[in-house]
N, C-alpha and C. Protein backbone atom coordinates (compact mmCIF):
# COMPACT_ATOMS: atom_id res chain seq x y z
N UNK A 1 -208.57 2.06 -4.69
CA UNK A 1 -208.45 1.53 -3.34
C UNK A 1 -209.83 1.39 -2.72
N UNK A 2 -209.98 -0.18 -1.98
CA UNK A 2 -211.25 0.13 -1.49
C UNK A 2 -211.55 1.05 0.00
N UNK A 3 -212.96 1.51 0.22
CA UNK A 3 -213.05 2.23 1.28
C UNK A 3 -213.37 1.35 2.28
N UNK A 4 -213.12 1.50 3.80
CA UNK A 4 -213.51 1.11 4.86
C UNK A 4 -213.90 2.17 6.11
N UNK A 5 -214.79 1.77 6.79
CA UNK A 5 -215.33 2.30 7.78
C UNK A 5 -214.50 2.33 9.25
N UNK A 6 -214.14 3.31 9.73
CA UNK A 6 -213.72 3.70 10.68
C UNK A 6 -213.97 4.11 12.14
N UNK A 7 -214.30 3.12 13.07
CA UNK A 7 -215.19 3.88 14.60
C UNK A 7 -214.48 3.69 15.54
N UNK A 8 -214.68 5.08 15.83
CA UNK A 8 -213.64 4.88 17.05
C UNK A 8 -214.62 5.39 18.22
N UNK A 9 -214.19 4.31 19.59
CA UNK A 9 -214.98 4.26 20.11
C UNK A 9 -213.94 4.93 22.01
N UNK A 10 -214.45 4.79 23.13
CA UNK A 10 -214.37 5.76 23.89
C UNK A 10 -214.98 5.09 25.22
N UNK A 11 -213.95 5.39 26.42
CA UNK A 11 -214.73 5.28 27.84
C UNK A 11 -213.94 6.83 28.74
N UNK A 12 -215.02 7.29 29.07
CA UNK A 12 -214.47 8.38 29.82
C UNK A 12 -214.20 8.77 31.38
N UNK A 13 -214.67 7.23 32.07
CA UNK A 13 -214.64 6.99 33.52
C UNK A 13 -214.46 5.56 33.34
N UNK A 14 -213.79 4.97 34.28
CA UNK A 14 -213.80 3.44 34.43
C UNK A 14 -215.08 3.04 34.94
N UNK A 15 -216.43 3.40 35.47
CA UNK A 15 -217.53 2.98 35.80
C UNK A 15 -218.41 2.64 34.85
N UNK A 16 -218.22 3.26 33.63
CA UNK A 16 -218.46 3.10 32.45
C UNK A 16 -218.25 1.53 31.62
N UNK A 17 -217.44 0.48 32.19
CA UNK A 17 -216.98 -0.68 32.13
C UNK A 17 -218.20 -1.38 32.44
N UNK A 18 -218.43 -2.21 31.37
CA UNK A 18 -219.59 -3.44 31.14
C UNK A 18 -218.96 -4.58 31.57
N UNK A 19 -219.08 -5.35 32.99
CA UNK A 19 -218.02 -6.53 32.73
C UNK A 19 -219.26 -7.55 31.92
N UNK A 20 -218.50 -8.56 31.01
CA UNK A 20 -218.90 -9.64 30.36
C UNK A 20 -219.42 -11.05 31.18
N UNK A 21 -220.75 -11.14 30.96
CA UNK A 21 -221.43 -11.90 31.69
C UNK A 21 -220.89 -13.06 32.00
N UNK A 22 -219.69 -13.61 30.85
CA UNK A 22 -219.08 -15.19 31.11
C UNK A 22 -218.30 -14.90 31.77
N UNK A 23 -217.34 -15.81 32.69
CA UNK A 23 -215.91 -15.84 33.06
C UNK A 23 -215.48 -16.25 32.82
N UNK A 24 -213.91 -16.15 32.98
CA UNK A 24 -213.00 -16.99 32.30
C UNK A 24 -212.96 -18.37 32.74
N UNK A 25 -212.57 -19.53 31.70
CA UNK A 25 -212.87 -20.94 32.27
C UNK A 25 -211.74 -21.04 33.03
N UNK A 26 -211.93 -22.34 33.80
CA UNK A 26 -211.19 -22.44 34.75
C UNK A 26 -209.54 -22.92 33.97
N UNK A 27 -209.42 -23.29 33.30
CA UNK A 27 -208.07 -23.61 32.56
C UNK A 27 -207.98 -22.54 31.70
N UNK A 28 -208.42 -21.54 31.72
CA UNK A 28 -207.21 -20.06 31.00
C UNK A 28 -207.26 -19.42 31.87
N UNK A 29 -206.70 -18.25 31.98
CA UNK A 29 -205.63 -17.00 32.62
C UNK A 29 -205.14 -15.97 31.72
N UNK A 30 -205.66 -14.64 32.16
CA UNK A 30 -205.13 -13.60 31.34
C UNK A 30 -204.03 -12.83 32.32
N UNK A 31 -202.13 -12.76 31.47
CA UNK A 31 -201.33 -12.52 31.80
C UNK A 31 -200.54 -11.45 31.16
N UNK A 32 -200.09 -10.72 32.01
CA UNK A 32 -199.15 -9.71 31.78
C UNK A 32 -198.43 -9.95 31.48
N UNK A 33 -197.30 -9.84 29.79
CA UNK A 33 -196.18 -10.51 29.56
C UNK A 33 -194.99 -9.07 30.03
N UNK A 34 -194.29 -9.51 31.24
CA UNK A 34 -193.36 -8.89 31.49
C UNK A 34 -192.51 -9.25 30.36
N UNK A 35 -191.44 -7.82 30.12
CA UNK A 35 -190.34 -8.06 29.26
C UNK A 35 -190.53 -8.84 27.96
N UNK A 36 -191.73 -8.47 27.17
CA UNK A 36 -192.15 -8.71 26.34
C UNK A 36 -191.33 -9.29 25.07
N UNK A 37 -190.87 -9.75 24.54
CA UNK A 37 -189.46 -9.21 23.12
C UNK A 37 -190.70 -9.18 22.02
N UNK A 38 -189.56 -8.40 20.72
CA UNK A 38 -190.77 -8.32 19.64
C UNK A 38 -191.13 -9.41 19.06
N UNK A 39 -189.96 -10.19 19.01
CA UNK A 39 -190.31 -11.86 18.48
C UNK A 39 -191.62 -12.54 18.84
N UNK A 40 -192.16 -12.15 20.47
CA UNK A 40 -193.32 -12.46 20.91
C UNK A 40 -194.15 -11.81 20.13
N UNK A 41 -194.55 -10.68 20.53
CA UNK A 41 -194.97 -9.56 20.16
C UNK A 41 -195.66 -9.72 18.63
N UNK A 42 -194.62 -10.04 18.02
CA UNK A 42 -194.99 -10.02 16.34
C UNK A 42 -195.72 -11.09 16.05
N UNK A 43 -195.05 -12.25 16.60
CA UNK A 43 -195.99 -13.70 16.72
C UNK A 43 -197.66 -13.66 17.54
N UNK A 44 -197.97 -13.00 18.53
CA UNK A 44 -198.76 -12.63 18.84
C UNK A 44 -199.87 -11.62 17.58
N UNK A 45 -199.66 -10.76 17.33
CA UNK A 45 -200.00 -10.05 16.19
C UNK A 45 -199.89 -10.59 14.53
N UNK A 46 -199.35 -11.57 14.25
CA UNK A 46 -199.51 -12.01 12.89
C UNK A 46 -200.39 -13.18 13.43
N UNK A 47 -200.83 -13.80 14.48
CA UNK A 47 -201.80 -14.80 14.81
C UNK A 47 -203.05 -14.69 14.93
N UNK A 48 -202.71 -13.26 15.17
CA UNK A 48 -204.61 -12.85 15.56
C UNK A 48 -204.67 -12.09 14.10
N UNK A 49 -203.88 -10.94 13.68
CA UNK A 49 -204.26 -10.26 12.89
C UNK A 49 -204.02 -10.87 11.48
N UNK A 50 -203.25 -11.84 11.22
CA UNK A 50 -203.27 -12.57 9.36
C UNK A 50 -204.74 -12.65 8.72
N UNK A 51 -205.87 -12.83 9.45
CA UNK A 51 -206.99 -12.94 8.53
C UNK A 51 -207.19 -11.92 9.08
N UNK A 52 -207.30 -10.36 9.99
CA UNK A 52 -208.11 -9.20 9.66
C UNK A 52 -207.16 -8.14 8.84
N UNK A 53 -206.27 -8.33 8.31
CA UNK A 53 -205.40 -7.55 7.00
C UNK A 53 -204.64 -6.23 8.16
N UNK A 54 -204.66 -6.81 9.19
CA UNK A 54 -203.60 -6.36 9.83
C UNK A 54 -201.47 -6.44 9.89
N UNK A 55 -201.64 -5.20 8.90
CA UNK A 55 -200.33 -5.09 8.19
C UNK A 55 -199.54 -4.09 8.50
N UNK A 56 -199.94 -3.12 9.15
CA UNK A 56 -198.92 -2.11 9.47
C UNK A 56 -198.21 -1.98 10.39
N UNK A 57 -197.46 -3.20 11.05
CA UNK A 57 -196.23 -3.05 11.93
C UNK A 57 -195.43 -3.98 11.17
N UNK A 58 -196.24 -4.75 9.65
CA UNK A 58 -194.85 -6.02 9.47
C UNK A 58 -193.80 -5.14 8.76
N UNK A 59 -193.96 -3.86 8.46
CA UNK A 59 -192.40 -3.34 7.54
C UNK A 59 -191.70 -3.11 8.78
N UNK A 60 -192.08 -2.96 9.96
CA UNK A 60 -190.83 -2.19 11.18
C UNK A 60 -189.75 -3.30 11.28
N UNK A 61 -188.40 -2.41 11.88
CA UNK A 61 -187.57 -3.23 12.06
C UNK A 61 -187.89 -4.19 13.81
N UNK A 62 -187.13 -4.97 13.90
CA UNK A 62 -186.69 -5.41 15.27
C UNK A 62 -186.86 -4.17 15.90
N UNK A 63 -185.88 -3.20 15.79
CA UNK A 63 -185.73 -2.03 16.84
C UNK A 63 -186.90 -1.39 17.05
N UNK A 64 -187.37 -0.94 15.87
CA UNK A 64 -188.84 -0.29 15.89
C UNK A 64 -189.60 -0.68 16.36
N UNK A 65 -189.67 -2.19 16.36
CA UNK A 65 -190.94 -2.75 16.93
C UNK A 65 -190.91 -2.66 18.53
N UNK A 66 -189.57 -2.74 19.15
CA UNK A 66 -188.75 -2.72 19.97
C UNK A 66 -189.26 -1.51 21.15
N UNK A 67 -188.80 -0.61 20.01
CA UNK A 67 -189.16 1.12 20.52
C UNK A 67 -190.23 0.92 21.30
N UNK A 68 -191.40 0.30 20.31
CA UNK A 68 -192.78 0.45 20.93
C UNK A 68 -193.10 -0.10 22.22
N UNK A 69 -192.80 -1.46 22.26
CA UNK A 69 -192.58 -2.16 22.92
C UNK A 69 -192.43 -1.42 24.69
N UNK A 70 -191.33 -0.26 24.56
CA UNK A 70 -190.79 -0.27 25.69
C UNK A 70 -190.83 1.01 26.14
N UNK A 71 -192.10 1.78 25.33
CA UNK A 71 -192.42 3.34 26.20
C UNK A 71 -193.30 2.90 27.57
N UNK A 72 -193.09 3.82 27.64
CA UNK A 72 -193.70 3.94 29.10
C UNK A 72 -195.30 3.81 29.19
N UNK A 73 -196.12 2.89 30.24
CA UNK A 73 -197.40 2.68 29.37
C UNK A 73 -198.03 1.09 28.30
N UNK A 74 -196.92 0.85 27.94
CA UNK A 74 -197.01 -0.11 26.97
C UNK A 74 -197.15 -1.35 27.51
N UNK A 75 -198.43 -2.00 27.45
CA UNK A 75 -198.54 -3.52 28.28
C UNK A 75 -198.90 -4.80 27.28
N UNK A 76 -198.75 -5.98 27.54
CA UNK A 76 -199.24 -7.09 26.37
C UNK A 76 -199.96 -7.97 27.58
N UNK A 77 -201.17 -8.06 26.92
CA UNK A 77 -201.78 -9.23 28.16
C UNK A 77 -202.18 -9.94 26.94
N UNK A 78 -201.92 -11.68 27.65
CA UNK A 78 -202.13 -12.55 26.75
C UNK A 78 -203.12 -13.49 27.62
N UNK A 79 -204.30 -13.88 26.79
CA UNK A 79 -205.14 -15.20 27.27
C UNK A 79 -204.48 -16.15 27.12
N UNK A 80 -204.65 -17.17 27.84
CA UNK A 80 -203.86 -18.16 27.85
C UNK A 80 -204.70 -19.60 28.20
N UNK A 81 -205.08 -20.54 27.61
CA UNK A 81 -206.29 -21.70 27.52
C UNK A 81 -205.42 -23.05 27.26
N UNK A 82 -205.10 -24.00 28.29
CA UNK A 82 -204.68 -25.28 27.93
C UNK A 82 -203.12 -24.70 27.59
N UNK A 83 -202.69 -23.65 28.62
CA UNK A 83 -201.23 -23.10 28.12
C UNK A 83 -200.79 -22.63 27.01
N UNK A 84 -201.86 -22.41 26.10
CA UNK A 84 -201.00 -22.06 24.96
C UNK A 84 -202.43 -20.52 24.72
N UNK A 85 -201.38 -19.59 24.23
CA UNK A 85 -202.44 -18.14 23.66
C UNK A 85 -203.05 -18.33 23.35
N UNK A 86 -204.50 -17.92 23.32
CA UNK A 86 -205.51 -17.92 22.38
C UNK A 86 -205.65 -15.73 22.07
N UNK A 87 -205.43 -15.31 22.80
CA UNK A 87 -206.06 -14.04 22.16
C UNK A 87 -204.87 -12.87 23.14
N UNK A 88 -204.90 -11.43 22.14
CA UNK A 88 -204.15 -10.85 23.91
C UNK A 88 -204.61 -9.50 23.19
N UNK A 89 -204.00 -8.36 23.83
CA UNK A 89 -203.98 -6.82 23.78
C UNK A 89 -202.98 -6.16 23.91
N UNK A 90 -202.80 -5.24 23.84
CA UNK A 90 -201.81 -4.35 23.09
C UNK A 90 -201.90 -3.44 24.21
N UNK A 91 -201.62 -2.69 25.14
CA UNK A 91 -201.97 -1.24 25.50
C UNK A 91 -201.23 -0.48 25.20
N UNK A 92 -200.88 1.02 25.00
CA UNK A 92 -200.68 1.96 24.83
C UNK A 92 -201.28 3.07 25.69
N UNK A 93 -200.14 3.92 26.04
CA UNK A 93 -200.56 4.79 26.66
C UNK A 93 -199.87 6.22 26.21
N UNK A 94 -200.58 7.39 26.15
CA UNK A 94 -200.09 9.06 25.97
C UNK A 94 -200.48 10.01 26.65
N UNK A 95 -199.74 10.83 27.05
CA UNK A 95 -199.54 11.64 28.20
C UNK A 95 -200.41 12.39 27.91
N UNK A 96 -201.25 13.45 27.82
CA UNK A 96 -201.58 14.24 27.76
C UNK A 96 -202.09 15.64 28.54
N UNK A 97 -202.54 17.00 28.23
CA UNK A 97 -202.57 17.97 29.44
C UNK A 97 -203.45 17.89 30.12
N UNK A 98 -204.65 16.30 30.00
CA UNK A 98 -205.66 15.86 30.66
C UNK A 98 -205.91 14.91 31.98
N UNK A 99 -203.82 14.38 31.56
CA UNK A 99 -204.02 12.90 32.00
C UNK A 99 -203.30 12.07 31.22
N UNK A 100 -203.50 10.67 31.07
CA UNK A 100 -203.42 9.42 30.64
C UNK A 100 -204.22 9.07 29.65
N UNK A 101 -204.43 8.75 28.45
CA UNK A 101 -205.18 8.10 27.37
C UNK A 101 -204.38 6.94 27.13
N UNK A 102 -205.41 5.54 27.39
CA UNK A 102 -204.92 4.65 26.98
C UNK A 102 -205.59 4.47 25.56
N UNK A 103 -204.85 3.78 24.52
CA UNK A 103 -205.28 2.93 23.76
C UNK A 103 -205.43 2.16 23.68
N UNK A 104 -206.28 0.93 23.27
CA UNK A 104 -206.51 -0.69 22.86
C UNK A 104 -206.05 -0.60 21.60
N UNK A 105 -204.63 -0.40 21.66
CA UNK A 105 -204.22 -0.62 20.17
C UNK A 105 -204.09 -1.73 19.31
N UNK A 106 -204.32 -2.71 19.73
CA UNK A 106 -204.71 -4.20 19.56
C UNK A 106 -205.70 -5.01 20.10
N UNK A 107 -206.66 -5.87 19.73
CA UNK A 107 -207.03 -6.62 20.52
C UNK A 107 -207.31 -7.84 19.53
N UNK A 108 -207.67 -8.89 20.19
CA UNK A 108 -208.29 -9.69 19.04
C UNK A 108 -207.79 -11.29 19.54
N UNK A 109 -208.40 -12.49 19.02
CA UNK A 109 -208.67 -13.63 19.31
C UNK A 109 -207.94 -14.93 17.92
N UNK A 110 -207.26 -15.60 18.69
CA UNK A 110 -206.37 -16.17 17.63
C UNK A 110 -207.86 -17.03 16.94
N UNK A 111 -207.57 -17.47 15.53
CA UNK A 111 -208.86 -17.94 14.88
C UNK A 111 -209.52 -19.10 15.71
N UNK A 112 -208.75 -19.99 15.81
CA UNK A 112 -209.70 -21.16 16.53
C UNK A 112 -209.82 -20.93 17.70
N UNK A 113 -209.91 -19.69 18.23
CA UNK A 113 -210.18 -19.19 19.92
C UNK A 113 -211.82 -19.00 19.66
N UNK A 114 -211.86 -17.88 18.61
CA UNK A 114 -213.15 -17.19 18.19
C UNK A 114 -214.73 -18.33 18.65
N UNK A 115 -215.67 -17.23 18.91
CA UNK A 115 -217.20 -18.11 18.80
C UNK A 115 -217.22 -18.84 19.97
N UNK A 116 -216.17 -18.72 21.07
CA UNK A 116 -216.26 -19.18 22.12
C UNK A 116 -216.79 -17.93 23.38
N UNK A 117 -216.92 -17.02 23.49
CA UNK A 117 -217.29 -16.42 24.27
C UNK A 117 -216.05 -15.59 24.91
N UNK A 118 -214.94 -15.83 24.65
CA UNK A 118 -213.52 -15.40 25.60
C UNK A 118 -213.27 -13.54 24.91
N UNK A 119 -213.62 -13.17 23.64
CA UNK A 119 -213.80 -12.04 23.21
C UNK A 119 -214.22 -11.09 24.27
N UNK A 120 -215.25 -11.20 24.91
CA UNK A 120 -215.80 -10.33 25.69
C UNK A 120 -215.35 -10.18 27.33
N UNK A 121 -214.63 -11.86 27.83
CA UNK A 121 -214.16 -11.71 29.29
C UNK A 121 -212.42 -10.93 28.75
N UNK A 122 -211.78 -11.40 27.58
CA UNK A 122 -210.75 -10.76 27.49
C UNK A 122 -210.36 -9.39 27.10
N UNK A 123 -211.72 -8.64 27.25
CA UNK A 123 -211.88 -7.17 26.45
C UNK A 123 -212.16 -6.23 28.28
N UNK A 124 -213.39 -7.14 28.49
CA UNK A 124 -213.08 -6.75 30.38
C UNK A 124 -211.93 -6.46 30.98
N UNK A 125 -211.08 -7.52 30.64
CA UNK A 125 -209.37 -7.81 31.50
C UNK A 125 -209.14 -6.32 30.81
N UNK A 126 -208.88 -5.76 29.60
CA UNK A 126 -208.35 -5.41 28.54
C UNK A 126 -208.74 -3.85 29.20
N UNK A 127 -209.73 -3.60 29.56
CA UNK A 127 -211.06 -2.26 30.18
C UNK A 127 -210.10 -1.91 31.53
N UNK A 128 -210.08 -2.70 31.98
CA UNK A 128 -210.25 -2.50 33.70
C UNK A 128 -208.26 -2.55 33.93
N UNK A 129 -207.27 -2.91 33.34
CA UNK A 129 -206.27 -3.08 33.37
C UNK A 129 -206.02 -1.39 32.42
N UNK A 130 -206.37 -1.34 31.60
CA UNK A 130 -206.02 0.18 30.92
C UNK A 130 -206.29 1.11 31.91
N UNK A 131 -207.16 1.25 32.44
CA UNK A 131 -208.01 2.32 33.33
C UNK A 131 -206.99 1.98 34.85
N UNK A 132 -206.31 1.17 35.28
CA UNK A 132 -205.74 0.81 36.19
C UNK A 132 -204.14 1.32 35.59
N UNK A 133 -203.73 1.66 34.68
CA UNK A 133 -202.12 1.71 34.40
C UNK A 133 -202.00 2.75 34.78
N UNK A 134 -202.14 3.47 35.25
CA UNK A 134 -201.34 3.97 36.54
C UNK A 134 -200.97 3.88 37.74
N UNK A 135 -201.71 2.91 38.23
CA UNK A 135 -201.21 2.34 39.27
C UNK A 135 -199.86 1.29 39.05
N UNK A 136 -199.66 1.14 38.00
CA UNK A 136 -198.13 0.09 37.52
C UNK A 136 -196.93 1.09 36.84
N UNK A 137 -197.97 1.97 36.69
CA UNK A 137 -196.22 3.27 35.58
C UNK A 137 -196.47 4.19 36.80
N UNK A 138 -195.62 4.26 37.52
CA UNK A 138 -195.15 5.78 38.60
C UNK A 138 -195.39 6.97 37.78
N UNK A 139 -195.29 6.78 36.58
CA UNK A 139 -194.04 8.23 35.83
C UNK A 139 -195.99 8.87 35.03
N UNK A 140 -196.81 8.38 35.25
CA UNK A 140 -198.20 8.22 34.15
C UNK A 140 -199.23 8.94 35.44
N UNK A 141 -199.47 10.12 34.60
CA UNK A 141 -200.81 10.49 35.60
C UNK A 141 -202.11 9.45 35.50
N UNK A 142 -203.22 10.13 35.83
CA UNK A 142 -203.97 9.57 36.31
C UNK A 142 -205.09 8.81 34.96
N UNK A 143 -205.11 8.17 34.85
CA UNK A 143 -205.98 8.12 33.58
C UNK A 143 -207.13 8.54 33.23
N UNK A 144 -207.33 8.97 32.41
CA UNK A 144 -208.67 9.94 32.32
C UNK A 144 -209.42 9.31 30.81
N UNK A 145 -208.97 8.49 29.60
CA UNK A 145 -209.50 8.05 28.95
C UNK A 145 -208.86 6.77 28.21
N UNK A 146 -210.17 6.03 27.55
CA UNK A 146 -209.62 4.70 27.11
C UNK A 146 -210.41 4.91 26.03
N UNK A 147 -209.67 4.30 24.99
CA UNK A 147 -210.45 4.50 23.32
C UNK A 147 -209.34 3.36 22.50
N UNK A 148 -210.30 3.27 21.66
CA UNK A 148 -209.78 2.88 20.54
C UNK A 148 -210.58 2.70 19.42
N UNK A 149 -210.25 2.11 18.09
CA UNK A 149 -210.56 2.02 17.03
C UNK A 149 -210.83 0.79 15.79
N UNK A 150 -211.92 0.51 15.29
CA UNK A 150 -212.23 -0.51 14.51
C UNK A 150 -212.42 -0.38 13.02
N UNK A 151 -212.32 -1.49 12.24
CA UNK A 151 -212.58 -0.77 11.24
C UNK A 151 -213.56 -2.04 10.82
N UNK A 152 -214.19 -1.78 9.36
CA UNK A 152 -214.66 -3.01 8.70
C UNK A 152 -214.43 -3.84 8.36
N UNK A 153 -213.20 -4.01 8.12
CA UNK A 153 -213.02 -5.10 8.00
C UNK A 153 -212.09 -5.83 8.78
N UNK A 154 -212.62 -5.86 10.43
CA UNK A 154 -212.36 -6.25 11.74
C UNK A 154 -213.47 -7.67 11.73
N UNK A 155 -213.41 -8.38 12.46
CA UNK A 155 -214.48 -9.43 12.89
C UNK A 155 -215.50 -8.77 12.85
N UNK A 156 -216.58 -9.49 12.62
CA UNK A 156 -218.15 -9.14 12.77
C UNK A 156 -218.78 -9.36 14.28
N UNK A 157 -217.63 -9.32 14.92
CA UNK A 157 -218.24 -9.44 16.69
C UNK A 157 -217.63 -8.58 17.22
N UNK A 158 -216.81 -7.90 16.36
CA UNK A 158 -215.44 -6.56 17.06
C UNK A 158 -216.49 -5.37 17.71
N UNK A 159 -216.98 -4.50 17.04
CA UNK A 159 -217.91 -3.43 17.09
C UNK A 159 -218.77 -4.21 18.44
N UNK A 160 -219.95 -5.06 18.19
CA UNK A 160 -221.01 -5.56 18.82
C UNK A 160 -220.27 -5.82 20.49
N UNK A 161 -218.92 -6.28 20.44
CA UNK A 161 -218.64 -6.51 21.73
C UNK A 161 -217.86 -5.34 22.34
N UNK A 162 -217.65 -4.42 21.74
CA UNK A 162 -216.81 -2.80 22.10
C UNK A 162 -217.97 -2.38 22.87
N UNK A 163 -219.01 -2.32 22.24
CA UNK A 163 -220.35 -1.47 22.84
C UNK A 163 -221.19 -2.40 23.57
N UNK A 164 -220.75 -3.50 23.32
CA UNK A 164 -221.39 -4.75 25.17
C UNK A 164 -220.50 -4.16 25.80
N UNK A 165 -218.88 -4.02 25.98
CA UNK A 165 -218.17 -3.51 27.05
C UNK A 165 -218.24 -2.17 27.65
N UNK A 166 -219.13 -1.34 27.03
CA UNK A 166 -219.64 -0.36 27.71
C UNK A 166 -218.77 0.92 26.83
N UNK A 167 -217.94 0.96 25.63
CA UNK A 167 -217.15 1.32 25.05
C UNK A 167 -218.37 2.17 23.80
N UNK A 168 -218.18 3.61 23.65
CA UNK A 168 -219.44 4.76 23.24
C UNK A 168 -218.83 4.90 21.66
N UNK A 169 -219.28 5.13 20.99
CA UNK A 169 -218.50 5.61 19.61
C UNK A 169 -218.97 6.75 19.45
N UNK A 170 -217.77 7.90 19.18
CA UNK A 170 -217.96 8.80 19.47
C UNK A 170 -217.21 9.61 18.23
N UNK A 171 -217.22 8.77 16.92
CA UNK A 171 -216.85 9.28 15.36
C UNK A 171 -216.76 7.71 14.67
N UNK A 172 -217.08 8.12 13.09
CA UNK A 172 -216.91 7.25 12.67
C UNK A 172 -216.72 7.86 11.18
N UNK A 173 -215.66 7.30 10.38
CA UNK A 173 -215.15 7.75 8.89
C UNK A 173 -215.21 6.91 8.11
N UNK A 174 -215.24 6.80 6.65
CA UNK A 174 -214.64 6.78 5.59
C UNK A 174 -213.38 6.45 5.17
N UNK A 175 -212.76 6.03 4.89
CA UNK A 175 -210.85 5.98 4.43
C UNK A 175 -211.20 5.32 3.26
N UNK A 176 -210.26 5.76 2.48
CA UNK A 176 -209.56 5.01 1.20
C UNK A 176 -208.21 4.11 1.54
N UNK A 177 -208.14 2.86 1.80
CA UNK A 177 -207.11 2.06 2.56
C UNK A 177 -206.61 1.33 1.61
N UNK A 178 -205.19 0.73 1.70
CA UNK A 178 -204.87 -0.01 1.08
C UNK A 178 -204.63 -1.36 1.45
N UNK A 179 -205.52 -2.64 1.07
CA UNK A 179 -205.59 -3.78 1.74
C UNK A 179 -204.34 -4.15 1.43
N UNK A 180 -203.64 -5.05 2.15
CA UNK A 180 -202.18 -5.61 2.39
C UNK A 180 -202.61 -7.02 2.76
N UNK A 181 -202.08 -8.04 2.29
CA UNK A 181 -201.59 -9.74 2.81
C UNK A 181 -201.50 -9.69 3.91
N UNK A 182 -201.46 -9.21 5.02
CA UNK A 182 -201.16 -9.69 6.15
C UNK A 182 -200.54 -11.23 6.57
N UNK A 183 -201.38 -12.22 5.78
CA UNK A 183 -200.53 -13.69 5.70
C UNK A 183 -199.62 -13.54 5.59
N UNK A 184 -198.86 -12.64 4.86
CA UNK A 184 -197.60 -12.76 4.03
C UNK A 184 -196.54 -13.02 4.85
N UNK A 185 -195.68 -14.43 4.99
CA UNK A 185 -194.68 -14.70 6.22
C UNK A 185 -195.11 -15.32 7.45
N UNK A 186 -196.69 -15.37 7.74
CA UNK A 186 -197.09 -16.34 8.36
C UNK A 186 -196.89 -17.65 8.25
N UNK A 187 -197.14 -17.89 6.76
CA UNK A 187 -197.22 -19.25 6.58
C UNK A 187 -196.31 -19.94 5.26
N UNK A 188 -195.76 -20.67 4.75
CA UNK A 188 -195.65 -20.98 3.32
C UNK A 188 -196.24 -21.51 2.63
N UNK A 189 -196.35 -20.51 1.23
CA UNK A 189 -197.74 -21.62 0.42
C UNK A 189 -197.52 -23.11 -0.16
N UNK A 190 -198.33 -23.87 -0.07
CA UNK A 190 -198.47 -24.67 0.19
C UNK A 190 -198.06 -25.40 -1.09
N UNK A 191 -197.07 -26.49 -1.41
CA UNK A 191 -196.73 -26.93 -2.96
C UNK A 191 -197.73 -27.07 -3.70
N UNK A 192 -197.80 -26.74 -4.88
CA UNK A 192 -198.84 -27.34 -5.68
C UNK A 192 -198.54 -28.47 -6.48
């Protein structure tokens, strides 16, 4: 199995937030998908993630995916350019005896979004909306941290724009992983 590199990275105050020098153009909008379904959800995530070998939610069922979907905490913001997605995020959130830890358990830019600059205003939205979910979940103390995690074989702008957003790495590993198709069910191959 090959190895990949692991960093996980960290904000421990919302002041800590780099906003991204571009703004969003005037024809996109980053939106909160109320009432999310997984059908979205999954379509969202096999769009961005089929070329970074992002594979470990395609075995869940409907329900499972479902589950996730609908803890408490759990947000999908989607960019949105000429009406149609280009990129979104995942949040996650866990209680802890500290507080609130959000995760960026997703993020990422559908392919022909990429090299445009929207990576970094949609990682802002992504910063400042985590660090804010408590003000939208009643039931969620106060938030006290935002983190998440990259690996190598993520985009080559993933890392570089975590730590433009003001995002610290604060470990980084080793794994023995097992690469997976991620395409697989995206698309059909093509006749020969």
């Amino acid at each position: 199995m090959p190895q990949v590199t692991v960093t996980y990275l960290q904000q421990l105050n919302s002041s800590e937030v780099i906003a991204s020098a571009k703004s969003l153009p005037q024809d996109a909008r980053i939106e909160l998908v109320q009432q999310i379904t997984p059908e979205y959800s999954r379509f969202l995530y096999q769009s961005v993630g089929s070329e970074l070998n992002w594979a470990d939610r395609l075995g869940l069922t409907r329900e499972q995916w479902n589950d996730i979907l609908r803890r408490a905490g759990s947000e999908t913001w989607v960019l949105y350019q000429h009406g149609a997605p280009q990129g979104y995020v995942e949040l996650v959130t866990e209680v802890t005896e500290n507080g609130s830890e959000v995760e960026i358990f997703y993020f990422g830019l559908f392919p022909e979004a990429t090299g445009r600059g929207l990576g970094g205003v949609l990682l802002t939205e992504a910063l400042q909306q985590a660090w804010s979910i408590d003000s939208r979940w009643q039931e969620l103390p106060k938030v006290n941290r935002v983190w998440l995690h990259t690996c190598s074989l993520d985009g080559p702008a993933a890392l570089p724009n975590y730590e433009a957003r003001g995002l610290k790495i604060y470990r980084s590993e080793l794994e023995q992983t097992e690469v997976k198709d991620a395409s697989i069910g995206l698309w059909p191959a093509a006749a020969g």
